[in-house]
Protein backbone atom coordinates (compact mmCIF):
# COMPACT_ATOMS: atom_id res chain seq x y z
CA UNK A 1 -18.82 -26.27 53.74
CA UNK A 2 -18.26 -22.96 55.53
CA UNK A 3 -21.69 -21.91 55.28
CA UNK A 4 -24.95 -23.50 55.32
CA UNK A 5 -26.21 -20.64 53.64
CA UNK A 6 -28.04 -21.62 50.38
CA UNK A 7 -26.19 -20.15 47.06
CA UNK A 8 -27.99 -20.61 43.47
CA UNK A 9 -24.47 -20.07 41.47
CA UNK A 10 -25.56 -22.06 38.32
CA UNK A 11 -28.54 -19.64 38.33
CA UNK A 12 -28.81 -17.24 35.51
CA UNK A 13 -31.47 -14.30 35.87
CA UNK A 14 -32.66 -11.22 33.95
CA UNK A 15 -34.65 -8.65 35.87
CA UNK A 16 -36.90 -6.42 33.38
CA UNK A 17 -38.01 -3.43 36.00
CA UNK A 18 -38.15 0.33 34.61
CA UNK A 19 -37.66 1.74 37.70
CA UNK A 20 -34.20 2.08 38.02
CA UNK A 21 -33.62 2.41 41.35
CA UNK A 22 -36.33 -1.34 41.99
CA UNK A 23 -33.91 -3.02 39.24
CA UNK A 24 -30.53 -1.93 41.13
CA UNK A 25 -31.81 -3.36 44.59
CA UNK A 26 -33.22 -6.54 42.84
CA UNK A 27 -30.35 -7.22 40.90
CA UNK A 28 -27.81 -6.36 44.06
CA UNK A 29 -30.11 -8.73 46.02
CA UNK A 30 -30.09 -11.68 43.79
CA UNK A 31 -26.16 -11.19 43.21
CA UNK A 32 -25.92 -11.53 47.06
CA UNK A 33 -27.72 -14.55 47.15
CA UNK A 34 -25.28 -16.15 44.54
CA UNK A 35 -27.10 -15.76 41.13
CA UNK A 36 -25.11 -14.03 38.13
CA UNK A 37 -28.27 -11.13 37.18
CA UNK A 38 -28.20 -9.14 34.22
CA UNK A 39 -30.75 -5.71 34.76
CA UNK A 40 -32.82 -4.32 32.01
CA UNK A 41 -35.20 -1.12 31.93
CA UNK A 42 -37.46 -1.69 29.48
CA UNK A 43 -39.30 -4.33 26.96
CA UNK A 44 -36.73 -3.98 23.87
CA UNK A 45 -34.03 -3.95 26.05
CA UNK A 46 -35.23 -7.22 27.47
CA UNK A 47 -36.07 -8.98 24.22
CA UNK A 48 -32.40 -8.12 22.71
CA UNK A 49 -30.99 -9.96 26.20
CA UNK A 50 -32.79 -12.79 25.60
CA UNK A 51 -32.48 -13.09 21.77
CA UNK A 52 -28.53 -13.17 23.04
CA UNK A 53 -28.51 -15.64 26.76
CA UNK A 54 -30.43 -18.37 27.60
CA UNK A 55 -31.53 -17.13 30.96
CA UNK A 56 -32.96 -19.75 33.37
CA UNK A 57 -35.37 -17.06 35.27
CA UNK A 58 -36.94 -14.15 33.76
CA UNK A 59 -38.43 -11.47 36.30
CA UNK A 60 -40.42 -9.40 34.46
CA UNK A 61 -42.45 -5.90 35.28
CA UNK A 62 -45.20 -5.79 33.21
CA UNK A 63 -45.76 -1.80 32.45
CA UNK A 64 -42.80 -1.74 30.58
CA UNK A 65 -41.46 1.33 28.32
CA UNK A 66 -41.21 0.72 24.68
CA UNK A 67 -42.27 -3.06 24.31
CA UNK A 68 -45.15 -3.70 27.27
CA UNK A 69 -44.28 -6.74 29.70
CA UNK A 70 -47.07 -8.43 28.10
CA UNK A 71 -45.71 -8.41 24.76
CA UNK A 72 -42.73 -9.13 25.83
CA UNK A 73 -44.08 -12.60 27.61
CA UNK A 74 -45.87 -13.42 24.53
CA UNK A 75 -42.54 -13.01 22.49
CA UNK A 76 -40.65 -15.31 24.71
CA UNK A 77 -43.31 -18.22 24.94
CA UNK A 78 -43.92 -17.65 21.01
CA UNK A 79 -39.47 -18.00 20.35
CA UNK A 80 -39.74 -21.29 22.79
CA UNK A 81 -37.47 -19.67 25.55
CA UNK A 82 -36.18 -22.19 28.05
CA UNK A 83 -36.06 -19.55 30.96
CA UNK A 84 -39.38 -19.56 33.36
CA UNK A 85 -41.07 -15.78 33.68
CA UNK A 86 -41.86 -14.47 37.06
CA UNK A 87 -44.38 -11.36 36.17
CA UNK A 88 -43.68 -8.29 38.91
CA UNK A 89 -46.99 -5.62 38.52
CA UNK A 90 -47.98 -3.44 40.71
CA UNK A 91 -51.84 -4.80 39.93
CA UNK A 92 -52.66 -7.84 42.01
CA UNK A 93 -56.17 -8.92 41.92
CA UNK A 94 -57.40 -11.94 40.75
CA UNK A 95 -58.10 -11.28 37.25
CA UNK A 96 -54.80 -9.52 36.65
CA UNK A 97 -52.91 -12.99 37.98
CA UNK A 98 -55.00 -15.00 35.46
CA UNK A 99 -54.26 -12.68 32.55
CA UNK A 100 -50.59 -13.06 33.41
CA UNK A 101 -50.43 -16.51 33.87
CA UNK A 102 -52.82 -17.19 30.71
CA UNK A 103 -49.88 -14.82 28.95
CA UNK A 104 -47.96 -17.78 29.45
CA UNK A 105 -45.68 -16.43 32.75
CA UNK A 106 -44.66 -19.53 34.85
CA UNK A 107 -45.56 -17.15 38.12
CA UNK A 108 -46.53 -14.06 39.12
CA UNK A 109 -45.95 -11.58 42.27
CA UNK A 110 -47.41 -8.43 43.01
CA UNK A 111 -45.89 -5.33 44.57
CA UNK A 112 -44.81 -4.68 46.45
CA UNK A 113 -43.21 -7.80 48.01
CA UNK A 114 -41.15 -9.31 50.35
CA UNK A 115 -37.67 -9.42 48.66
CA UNK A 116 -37.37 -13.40 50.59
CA UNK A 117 -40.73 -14.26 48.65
CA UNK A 118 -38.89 -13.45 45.53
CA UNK A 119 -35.81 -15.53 45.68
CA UNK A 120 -37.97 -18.20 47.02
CA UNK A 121 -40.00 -18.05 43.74
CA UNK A 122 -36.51 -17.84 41.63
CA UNK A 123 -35.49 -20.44 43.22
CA UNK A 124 -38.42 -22.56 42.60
CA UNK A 125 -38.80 -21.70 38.78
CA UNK A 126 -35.27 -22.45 38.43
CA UNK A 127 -35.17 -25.84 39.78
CA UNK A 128 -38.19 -26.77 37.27
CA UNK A 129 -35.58 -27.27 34.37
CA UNK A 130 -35.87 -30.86 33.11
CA UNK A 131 -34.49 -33.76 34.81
CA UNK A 132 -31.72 -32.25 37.01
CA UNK A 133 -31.55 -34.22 40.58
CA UNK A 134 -30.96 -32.26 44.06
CA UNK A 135 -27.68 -34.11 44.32
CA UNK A 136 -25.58 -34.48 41.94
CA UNK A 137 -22.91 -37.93 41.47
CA UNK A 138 -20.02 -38.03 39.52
CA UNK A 139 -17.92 -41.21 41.24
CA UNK A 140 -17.00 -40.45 44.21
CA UNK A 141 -17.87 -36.66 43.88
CA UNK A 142 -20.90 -35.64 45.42
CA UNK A 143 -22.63 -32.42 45.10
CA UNK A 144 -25.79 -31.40 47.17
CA UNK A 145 -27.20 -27.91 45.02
CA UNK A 146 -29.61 -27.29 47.81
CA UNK A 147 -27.24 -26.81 50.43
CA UNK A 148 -24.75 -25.81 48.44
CA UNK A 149 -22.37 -28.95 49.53
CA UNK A 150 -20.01 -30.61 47.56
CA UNK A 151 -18.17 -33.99 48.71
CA UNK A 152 -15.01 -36.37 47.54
CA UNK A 153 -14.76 -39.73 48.90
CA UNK A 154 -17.29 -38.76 51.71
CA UNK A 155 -14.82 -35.65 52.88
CA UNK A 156 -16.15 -31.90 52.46
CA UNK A 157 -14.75 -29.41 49.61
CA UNK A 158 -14.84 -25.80 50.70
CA UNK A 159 -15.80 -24.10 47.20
CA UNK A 160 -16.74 -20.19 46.32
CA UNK A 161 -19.83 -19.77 44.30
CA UNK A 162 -18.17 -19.35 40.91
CA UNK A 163 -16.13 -23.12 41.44
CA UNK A 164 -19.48 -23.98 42.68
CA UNK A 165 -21.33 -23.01 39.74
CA UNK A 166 -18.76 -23.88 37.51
CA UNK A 167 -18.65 -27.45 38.94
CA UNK A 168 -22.60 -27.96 38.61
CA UNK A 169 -22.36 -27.14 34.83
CA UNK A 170 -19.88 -29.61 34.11
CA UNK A 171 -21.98 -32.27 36.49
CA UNK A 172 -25.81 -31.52 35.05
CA UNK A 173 -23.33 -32.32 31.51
CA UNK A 174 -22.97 -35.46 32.21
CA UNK A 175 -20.06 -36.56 30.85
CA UNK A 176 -20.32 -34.22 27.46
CA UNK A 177 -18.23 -31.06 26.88
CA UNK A 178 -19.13 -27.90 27.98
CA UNK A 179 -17.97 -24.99 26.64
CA UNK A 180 -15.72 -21.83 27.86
CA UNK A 181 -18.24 -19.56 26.58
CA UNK A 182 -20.85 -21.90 28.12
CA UNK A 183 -19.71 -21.59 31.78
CA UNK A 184 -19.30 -17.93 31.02
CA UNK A 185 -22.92 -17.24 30.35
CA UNK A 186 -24.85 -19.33 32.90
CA UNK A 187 -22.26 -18.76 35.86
CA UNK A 188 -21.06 -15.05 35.44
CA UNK A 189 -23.10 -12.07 34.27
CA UNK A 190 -23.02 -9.63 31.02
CA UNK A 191 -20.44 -7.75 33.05
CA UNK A 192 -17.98 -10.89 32.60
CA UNK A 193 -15.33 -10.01 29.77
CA UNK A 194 -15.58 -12.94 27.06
CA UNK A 195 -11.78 -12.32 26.74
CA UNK A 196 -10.28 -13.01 29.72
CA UNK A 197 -9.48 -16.69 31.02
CA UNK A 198 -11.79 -16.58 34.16
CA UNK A 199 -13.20 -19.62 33.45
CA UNK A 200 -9.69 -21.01 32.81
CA UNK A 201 -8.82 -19.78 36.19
CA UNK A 202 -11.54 -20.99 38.20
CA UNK A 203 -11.44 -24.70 36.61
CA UNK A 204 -7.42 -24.68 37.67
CA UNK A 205 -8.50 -23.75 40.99
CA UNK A 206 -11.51 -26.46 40.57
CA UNK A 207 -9.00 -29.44 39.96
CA UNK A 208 -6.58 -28.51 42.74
CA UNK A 209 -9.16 -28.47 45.12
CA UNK A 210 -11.23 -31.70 43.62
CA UNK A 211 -7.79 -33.07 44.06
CA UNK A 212 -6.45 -36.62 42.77
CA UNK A 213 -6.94 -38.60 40.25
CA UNK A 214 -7.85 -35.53 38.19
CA UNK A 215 -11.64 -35.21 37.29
CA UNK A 216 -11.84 -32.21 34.99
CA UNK A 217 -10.37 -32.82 31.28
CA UNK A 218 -9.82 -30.22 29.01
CA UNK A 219 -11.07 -30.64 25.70
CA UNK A 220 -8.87 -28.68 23.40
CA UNK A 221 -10.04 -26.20 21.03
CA UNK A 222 -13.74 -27.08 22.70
CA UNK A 223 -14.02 -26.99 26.27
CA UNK A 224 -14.11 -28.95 29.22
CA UNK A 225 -15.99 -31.97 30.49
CA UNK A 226 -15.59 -34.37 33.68
């Protein structure tokens, strides 16, 4: 690869902050470090986002407008959410961290924070999901998520995050079809348009670069599986 810099592209994340101008930099942050982020202002807001995408991460402020953080955390524990909740508040002693954390969040920060801390944590939460392997094998395809690397026959494949992304989905699969709308949600954010054949795109760019024989088969009328 071009860059040993580490990308999370299969990384979907909601940030729940009411501070407007907090959210923007958090959400421009984790977008620079390769995640597709979604930003929220207040507890309703963040409930209706999850009721519609499974979200892998969750960051969550806990004085929230309209529906409190903490109701919010119950909610999602209560509905069996997949994605992990990081807890942001602005109170950090000890007995504040246990009431989170006995809430049901997965982890909890307190500001303010170092913005390095916080992908870190992301990061970590993310990688908790069940079963997935640092590298994954697919033949002779090779792909290292940690160091964002992906390799054919032993030889290096310079991918952008969205190929990269795209090409983990189809890999943690397994050999089972993923679907267009599938790819959209966990690799692009709400500001994708559902319409448009991005995801068509980026899997014709995929298979020219994976090169020959062909690993990516389209499943027609379904989706797409290698």
């Amino acid at each position: 690869m071009s860059s040993d810099r580490v990308h999370d592209c299969g990384v979907r994340v909601l940030v729940v902050e009411d501070h407007a101008a907090l959210a923007e930099r958090i959400g421009e942050g984790l977008r620079d470090a390769g995640m597709a982020v979604d930003v929220v202002y207040d507890g309703a807001a963040a409930l209706e986002s999850t009721a519609m995408v499974d979200y892998d991460v969750v960051v969550l402020d806990r004085d929230l407008p309209r529906v409190h953080g903490d109701r919010v955390c119950r909610a999602l524990v209560r509905e069996g959410s997949r994605g992990r909740i990081l807890m942001l508040t602005a109170a950090v002693d000890v007995d504040d961290r246990i009431d989170g954390l006995e809430l049901g969040a997965d982890d909890y920060l307190g500001k303010p924070f170092a913005f390095g801390e916080l992908v870190a944590r992301i990061r970590a939460l993310s990688r908790r999901g069940p079963g997935v392997p640092p590298v994954l094998h697919r033949g002779d395809l090779a792909m290292d998520c940690a160091r964002h690397r992906v390799t054919r026959g032993g030889l290096p494949i310079a991918l952008t995050r969205k190929e990269f992304g795209v090409l983990e989905r189809l890999l943690i699969a397994d050999g089972a079809t993923v679907s267009a709308e599938e790819l959209l949600e966990h690799v692009w954010d709400a500001n994708a348009d559902p319409f448009s054949n991005t995801v068509a795109v980026t899997i014709g760019r995929l298979r020219r670069k994976l090169g020959d024989p062909p690993l990516i088969e389209t499943v027609i009328g379904v989706g797409y599986r290698l």
